[in-house]
C-alpha atoms as a PDB file:
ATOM      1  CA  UNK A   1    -113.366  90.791  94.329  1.00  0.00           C
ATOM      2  CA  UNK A   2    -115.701  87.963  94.317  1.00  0.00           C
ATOM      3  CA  UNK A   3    -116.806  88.384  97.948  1.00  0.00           C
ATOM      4  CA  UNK A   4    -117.478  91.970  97.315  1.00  0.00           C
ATOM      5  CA  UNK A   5    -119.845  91.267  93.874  1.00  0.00           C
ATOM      6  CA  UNK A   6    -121.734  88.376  96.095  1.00  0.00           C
ATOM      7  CA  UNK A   7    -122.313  90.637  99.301  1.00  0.00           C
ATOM      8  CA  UNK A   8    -123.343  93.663  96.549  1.00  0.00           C
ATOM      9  CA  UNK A   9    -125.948  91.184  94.983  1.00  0.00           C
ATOM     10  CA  UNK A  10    -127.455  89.789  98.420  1.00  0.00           C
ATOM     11  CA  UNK A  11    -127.911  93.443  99.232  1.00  0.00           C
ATOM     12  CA  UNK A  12    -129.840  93.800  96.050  1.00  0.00           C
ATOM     13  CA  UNK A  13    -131.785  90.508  96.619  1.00  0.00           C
ATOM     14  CA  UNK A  14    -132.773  91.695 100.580  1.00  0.00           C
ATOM     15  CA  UNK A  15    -133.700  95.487  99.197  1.00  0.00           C
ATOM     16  CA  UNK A  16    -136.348  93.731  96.510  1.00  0.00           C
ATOM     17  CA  UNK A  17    -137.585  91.525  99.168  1.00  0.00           C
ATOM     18  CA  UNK A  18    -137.910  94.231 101.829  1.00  0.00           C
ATOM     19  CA  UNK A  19    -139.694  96.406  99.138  1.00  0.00           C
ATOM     20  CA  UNK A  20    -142.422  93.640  98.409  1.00  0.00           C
ATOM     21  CA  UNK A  21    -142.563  93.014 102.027  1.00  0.00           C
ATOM     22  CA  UNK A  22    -142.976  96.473 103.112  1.00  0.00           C
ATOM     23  CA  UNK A  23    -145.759  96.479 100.589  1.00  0.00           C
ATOM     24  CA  UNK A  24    -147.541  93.394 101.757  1.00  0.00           C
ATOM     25  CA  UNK A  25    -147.569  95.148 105.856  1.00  0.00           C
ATOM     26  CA  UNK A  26    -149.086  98.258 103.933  1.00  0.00           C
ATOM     27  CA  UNK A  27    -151.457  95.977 103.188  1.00  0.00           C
ATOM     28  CA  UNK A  28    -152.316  94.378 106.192  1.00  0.00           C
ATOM     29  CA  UNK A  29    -152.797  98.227 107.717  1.00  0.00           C
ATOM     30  CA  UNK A  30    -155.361  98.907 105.122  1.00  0.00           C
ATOM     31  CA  UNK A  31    -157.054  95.733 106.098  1.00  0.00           C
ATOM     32  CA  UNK A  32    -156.942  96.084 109.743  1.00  0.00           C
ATOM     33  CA  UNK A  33    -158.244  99.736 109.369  1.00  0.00           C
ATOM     34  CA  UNK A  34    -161.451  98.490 107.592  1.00  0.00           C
ATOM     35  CA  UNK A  35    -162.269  95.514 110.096  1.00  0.00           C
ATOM     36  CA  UNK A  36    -161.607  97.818 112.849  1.00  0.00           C
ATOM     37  CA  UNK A  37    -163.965 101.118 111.213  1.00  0.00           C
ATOM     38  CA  UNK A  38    -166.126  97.423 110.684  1.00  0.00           C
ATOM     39  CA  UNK A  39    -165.706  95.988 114.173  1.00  0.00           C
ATOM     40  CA  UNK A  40    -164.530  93.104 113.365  1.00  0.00           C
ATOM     41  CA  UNK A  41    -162.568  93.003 116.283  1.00  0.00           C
ATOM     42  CA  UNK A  42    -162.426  89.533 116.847  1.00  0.00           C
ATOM     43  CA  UNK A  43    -161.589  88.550 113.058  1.00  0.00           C
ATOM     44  CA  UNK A  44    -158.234  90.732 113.525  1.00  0.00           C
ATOM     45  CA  UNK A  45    -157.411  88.858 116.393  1.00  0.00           C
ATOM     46  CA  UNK A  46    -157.949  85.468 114.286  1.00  0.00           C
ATOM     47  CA  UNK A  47    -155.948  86.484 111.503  1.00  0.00           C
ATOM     48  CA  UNK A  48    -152.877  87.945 113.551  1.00  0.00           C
ATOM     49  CA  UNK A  49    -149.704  86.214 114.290  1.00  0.00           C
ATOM     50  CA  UNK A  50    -149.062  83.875 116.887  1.00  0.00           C
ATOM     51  CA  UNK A  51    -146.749  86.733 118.149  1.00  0.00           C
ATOM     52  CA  UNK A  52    -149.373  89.019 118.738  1.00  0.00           C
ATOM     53  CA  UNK A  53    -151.688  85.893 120.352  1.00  0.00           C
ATOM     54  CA  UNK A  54    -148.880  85.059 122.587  1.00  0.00           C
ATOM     55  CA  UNK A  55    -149.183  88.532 124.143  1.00  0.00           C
ATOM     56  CA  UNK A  56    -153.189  89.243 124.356  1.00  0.00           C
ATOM     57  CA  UNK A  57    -155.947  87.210 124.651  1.00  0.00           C
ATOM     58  CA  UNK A  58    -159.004  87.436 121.948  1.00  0.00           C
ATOM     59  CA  UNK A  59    -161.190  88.792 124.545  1.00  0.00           C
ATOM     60  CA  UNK A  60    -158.685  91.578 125.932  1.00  0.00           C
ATOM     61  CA  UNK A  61    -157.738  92.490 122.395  1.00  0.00           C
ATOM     62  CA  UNK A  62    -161.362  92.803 120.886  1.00  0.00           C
ATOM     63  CA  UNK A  63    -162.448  95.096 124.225  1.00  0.00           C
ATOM     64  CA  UNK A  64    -158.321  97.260 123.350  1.00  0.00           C
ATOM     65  CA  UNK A  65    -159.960  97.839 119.878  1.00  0.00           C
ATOM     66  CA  UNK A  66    -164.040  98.846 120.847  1.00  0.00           C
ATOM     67  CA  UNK A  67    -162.503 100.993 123.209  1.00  0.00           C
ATOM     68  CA  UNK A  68    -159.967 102.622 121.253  1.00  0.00           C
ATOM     69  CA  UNK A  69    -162.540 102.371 118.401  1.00  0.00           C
ATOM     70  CA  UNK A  70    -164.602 104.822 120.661  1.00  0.00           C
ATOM     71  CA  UNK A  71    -161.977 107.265 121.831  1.00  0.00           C
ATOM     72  CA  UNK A  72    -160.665 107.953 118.120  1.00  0.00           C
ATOM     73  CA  UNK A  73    -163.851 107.328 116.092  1.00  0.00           C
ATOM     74  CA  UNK A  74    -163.101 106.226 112.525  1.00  0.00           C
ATOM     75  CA  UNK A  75    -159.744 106.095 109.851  1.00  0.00           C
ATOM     76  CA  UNK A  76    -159.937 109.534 107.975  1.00  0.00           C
ATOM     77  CA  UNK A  77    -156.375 109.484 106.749  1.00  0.00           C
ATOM     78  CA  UNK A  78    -152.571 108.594 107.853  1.00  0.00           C
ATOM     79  CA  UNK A  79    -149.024 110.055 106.730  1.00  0.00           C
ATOM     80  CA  UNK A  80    -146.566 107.460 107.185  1.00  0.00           C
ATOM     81  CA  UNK A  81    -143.571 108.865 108.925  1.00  0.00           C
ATOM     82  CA  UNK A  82    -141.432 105.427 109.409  1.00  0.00           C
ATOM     83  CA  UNK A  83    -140.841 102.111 108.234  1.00  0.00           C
ATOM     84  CA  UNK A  84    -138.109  98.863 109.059  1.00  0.00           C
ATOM     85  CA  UNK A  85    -137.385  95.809 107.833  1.00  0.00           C
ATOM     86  CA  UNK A  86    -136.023  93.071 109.630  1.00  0.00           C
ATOM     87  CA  UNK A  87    -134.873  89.839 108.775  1.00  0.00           C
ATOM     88  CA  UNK A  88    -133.573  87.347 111.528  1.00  0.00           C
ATOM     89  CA  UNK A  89    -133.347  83.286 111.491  1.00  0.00           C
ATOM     90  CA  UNK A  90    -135.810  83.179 108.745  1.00  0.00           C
ATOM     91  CA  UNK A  91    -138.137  85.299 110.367  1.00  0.00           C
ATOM     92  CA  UNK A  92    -139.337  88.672 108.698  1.00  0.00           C
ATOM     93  CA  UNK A  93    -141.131  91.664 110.070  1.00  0.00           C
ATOM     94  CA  UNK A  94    -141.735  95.050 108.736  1.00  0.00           C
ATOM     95  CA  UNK A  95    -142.923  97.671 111.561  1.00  0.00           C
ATOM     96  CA  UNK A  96    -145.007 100.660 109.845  1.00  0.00           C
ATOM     97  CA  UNK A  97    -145.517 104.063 111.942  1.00  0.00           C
ATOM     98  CA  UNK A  98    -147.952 106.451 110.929  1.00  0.00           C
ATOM     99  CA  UNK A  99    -149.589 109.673 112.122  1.00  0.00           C
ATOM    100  CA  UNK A 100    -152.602 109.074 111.486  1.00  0.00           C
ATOM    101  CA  UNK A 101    -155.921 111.191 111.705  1.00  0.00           C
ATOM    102  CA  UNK A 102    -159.386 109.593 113.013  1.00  0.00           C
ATOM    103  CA  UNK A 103    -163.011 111.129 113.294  1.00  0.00           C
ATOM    104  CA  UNK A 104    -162.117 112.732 117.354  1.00  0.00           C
ATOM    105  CA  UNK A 105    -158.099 112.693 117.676  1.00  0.00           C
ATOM    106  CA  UNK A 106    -154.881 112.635 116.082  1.00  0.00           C
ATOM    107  CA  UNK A 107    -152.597 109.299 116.731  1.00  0.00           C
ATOM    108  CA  UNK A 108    -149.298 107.562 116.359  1.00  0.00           C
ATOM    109  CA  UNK A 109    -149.697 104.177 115.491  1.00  0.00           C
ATOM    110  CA  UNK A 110    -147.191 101.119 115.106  1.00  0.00           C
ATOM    111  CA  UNK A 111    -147.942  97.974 113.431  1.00  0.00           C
ATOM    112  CA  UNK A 112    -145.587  95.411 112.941  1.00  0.00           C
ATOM    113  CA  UNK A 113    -146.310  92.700 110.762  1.00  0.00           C
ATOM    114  CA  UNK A 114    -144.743  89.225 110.525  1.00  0.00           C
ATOM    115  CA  UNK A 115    -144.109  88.229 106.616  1.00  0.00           C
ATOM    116  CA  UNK A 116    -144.384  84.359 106.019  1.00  0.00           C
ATOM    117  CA  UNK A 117    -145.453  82.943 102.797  1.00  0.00           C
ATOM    118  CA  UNK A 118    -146.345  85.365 100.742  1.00  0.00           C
ATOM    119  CA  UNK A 119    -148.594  87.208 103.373  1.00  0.00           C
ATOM    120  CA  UNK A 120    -148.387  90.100 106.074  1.00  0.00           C
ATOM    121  CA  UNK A 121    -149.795  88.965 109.779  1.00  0.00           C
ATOM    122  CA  UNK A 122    -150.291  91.529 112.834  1.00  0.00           C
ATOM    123  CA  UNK A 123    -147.318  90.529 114.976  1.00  0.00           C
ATOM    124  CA  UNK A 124    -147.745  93.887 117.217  1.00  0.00           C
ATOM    125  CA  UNK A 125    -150.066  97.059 117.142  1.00  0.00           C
ATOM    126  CA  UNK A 126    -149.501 100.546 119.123  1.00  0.00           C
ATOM    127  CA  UNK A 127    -151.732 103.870 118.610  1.00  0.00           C
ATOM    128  CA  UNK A 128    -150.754 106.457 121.658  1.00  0.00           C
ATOM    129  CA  UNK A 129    -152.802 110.396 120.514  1.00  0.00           C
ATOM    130  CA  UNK A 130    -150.306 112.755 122.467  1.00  0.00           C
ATOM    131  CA  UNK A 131    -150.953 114.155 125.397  1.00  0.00           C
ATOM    132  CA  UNK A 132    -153.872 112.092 125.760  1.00  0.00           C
ATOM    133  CA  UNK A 133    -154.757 108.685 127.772  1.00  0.00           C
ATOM    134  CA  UNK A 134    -157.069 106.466 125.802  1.00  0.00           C
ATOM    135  CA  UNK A 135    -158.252 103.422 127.220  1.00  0.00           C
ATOM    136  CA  UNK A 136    -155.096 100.542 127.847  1.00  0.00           C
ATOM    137  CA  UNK A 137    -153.916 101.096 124.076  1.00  0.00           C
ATOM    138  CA  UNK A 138    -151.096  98.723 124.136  1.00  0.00           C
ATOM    139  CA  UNK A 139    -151.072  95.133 122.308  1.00  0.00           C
ATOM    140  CA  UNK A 140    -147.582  94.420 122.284  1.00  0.00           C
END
């Protein structure tokens, strides 16, 4: 009986953490939307995880963004369809999906934010429009 109670309560504990976590990587998308509509490409890049630096270079990821920044034109609005939490050795991400609606095209993005200290970071970022080929979209 007591197992049962303490596996009940660290289910409790992990769906209040994944709640404020999922609301910190909402966060961080709202951020990274305005720098990008801003073109502050290269601050993005700066602030990001080092799992997202590991993968792209400063100067590949600010020319992804301008040039995705181009094909799609600005953030008008986003519905998001998906979300996870994951929690693994002490390391937490929340991935976000959204279809999402800029100025020229209609896209589904992925962002997937590491949590550490109290604060989201861009781990990983996807935007694919279908049936459409936008400049090499992928950073993760």
């Amino acid at each position: 009986m007591r197992t049962g109670l303490l596996l009940a309560g660290g289910l409790a504990v992990a769906g209040c953490s994944a709640g404020a976590d999922r609301s910190l990587a909402e966060g961080g998308v709202a951020e990274f939307r305005q720098m990008r509509d801003a073109g502050r490409y290269a601050q993005i890049w700066q602030n990001s995880a080092p799992d997202l630096k590991s993968t792209i270079a400063e100067a590949q990821l600010v020319q992804t963004l301008g040039a995705t920044h181009s094909y799609y034109g600005n953030f008008r609005s986003a519905n998001q369809t998906n979300w996870h939490w994951n929690s693994n050795n002490g390391s937490v991400f929340v991935t976000l999906e959204y279809d999402t609606q800029y100025e020229r095209a209609r896209g589904a993005e992925r962002f997937v934010y590491r949590i550490e200290s109290g604060a989201a970071r861009l781990a990983g970022y996807h935007i694919n429009a279908p049936g459409t080929a936008p400049p090499d979209n992928t950073t993760q």
